[in-house]
Each structure stands twice: as C-alpha cells, then as structure tokens.
N, C-alpha and C. Protein backbone atom coordinates (compact mmCIF):
# COMPACT_ATOMS: atom_id res chain seq x y z
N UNK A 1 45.10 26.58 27.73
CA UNK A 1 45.13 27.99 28.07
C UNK A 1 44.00 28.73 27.37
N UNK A 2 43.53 29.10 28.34
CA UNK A 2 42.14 30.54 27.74
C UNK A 2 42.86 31.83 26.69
N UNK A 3 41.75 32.33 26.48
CA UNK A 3 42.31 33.88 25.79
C UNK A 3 42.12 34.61 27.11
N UNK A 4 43.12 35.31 27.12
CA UNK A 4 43.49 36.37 27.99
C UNK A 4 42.50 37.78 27.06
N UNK A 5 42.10 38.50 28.59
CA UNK A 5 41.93 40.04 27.99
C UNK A 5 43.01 41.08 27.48
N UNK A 6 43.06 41.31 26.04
CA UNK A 6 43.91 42.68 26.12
C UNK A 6 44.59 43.48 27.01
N UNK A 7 43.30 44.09 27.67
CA UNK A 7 43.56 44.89 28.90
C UNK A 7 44.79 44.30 29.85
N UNK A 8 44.04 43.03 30.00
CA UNK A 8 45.00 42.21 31.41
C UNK A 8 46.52 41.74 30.80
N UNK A 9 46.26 41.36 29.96
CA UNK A 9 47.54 40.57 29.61
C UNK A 9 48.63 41.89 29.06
N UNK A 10 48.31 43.06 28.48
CA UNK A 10 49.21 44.29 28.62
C UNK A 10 49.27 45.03 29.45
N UNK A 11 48.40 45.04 30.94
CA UNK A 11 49.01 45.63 32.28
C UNK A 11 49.60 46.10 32.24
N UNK A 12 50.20 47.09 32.94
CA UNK A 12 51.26 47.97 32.84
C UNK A 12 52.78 48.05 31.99
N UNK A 13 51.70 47.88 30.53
CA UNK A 13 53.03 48.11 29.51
C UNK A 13 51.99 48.96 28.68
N UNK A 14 51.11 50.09 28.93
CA UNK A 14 49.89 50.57 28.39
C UNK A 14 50.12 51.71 28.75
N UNK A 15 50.82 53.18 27.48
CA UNK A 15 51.24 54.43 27.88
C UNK A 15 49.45 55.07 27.80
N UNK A 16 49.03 55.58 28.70
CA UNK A 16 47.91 56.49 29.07
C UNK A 16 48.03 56.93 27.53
N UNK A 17 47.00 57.80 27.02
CA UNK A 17 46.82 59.39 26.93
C UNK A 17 46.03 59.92 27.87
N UNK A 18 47.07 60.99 28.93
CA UNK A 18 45.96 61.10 29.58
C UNK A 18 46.68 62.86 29.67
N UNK A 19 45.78 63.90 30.52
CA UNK A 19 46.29 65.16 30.15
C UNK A 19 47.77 65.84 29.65
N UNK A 20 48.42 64.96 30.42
CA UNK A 20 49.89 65.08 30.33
C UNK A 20 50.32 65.12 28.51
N UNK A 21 49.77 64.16 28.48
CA UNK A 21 50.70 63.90 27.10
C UNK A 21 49.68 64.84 26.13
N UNK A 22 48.44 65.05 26.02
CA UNK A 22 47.44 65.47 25.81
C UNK A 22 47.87 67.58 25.74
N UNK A 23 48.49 67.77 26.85
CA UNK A 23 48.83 68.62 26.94
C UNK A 23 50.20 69.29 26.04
N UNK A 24 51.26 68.06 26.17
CA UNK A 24 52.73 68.27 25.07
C UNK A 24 52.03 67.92 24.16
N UNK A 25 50.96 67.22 23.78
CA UNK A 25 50.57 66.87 21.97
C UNK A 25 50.21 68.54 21.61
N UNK A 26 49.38 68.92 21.60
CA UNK A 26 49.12 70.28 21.41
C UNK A 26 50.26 71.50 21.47
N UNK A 27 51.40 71.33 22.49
CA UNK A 27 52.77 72.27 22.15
C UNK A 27 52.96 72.17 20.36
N UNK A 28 53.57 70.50 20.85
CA UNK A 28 54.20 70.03 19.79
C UNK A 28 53.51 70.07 18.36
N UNK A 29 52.13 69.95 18.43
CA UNK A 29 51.47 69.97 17.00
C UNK A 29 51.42 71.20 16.70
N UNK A 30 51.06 72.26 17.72
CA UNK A 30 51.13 73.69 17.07
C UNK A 30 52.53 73.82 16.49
N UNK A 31 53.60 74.03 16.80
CA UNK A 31 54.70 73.66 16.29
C UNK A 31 55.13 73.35 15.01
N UNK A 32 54.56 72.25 14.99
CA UNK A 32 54.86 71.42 13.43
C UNK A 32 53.77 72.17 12.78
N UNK A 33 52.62 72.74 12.96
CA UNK A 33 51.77 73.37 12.18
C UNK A 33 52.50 74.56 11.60
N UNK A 34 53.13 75.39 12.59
CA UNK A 34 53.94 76.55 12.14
C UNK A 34 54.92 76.46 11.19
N UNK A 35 55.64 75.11 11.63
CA UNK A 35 56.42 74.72 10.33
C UNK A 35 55.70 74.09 9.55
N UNK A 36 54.76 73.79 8.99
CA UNK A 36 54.08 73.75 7.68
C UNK A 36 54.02 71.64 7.65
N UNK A 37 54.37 71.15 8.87
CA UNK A 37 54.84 70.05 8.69
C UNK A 37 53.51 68.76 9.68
N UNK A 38 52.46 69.66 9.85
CA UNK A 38 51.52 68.83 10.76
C UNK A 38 51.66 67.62 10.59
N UNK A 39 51.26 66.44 12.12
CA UNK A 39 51.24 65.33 12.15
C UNK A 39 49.54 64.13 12.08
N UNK A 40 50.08 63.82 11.69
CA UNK A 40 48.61 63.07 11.48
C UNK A 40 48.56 62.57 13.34
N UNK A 41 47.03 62.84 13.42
CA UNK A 41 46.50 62.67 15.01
C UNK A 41 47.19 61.84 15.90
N UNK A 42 46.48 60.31 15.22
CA UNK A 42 47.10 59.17 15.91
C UNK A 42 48.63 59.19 15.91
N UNK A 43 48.93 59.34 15.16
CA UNK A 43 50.62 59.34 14.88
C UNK A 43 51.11 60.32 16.17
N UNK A 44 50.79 61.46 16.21
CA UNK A 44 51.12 62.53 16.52
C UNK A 44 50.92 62.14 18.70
N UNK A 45 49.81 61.27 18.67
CA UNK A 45 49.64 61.18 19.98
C UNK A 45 50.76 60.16 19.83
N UNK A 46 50.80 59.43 19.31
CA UNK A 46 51.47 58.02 19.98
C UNK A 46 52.98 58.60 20.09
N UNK A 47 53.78 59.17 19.02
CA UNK A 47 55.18 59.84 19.16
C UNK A 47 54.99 60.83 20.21
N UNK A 48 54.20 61.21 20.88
CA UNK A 48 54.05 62.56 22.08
C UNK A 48 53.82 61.90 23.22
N UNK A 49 52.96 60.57 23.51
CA UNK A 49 53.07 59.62 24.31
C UNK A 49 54.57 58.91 24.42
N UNK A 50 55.44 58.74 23.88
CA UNK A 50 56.31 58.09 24.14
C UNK A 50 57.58 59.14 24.42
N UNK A 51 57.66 60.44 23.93
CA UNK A 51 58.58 61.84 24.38
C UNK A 51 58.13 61.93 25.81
N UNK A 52 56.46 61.92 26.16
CA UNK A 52 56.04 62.16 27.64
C UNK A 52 56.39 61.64 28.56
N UNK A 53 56.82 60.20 28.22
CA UNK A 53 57.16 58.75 28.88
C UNK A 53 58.75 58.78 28.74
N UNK A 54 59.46 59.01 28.13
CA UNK A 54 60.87 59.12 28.17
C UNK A 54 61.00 57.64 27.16
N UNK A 55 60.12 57.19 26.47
CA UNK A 55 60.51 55.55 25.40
C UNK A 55 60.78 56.13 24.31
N UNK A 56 60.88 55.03 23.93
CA UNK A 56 61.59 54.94 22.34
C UNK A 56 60.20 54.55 21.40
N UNK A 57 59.92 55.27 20.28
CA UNK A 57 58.54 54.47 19.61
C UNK A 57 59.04 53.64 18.42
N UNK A 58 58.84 52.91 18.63
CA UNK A 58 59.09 51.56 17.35
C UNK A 58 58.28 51.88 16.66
N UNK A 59 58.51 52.23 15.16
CA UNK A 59 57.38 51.96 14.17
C UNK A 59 57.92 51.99 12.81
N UNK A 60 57.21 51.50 11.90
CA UNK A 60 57.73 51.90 10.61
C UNK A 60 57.50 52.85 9.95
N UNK A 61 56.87 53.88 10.52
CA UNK A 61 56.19 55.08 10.18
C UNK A 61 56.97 56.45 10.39
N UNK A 62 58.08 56.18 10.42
CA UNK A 62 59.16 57.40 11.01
C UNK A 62 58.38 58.66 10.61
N UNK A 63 58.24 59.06 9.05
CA UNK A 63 58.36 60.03 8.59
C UNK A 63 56.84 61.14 9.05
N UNK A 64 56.34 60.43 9.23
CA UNK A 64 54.92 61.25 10.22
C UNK A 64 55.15 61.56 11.97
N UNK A 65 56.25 61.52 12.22
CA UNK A 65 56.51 61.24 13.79
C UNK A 65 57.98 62.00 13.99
N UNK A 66 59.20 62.27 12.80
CA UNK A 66 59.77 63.07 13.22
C UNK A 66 59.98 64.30 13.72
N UNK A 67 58.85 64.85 13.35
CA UNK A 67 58.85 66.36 13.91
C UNK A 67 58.43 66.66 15.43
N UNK A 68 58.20 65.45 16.40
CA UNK A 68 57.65 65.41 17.09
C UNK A 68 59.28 65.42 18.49
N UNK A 69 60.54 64.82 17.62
CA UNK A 69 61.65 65.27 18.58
C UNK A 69 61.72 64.12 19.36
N UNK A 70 60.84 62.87 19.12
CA UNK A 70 61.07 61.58 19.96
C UNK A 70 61.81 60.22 19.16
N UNK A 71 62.21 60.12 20.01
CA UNK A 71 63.62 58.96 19.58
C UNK A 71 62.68 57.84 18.98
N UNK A 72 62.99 57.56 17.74
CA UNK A 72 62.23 56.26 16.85
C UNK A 72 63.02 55.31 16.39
N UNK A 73 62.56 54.25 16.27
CA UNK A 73 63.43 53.13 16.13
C UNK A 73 62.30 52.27 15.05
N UNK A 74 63.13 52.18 13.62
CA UNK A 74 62.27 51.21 12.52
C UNK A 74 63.37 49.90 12.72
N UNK A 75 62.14 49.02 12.72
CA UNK A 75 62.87 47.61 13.08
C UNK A 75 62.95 47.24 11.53
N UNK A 76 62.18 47.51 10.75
CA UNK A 76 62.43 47.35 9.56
C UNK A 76 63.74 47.21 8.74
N UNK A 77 64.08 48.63 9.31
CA UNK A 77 65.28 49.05 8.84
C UNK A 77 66.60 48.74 9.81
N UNK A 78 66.47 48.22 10.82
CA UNK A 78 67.62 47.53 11.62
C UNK A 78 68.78 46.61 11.21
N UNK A 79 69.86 46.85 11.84
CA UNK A 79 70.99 46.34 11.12
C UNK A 79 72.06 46.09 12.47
N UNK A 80 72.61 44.73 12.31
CA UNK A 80 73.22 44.88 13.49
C UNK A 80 74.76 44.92 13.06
C-alpha cells in the first residue's frame, strides 16, 4: 500500500472554515472579548467550526474552547 494524500484519504470528514463559521467565529469571539475571556484563534475557529456543524469537538484543550457554547468531549478524561 502507497501513502495516501491527506486531502483524499480525509474526504469528507474535513469541517470547511468557510464564511459561515467565519461569520459565528466573530459573534462568538466578540462575546468572550466582552466577557474578558477571549479565545485563542485556532482554538476559537475549530470550537466555532464544530457549534456551526452541529459536532462534538474532541480535544484536550477544553478550557480555551468553553466559552464558545460547543459541546466538548476530553478523551483524556473519559470514564466509562
């Protein structure tokens, strides 16, 4: 087996940024700015990409991404 491209081999499991979310990132960061609680960029798109999309964002990074109101899930911290 070859190496696959990135691109190809994650096909449509690849959330855009594209105006949409681009558009709620900016609600939402003004927001958290007002509350004194800004999100770091990347962080801030990827938790606003996944509120835009209706997913869940897996990460271990909760605490830069809560103010953003999107459902997070640390696998870290998982417990069954």
């Amino acid at each position: 087996m070859g190496r696959r491209r990135p691109k190809k081999r994650f096909e449509n499991r690849i959330i855009p940024i594209d105006l949409k979310v681009v558009t709620n990132w900016s609600s939402i960061q003004g927001l958290a700015d007002l509350a004194g609680r800004t999100m770091p960029t990347l962080n801030g798109l990827i938790a606003v990409s996944g509120l835009t999309y209706n997913c869940v964002v897996a990460t271990r990074n909760t605490s830069d991404m809560e103010q953003s109101t999107v459902e997070l899930f640390n696998p870290w911290e998982y417990k069954e």
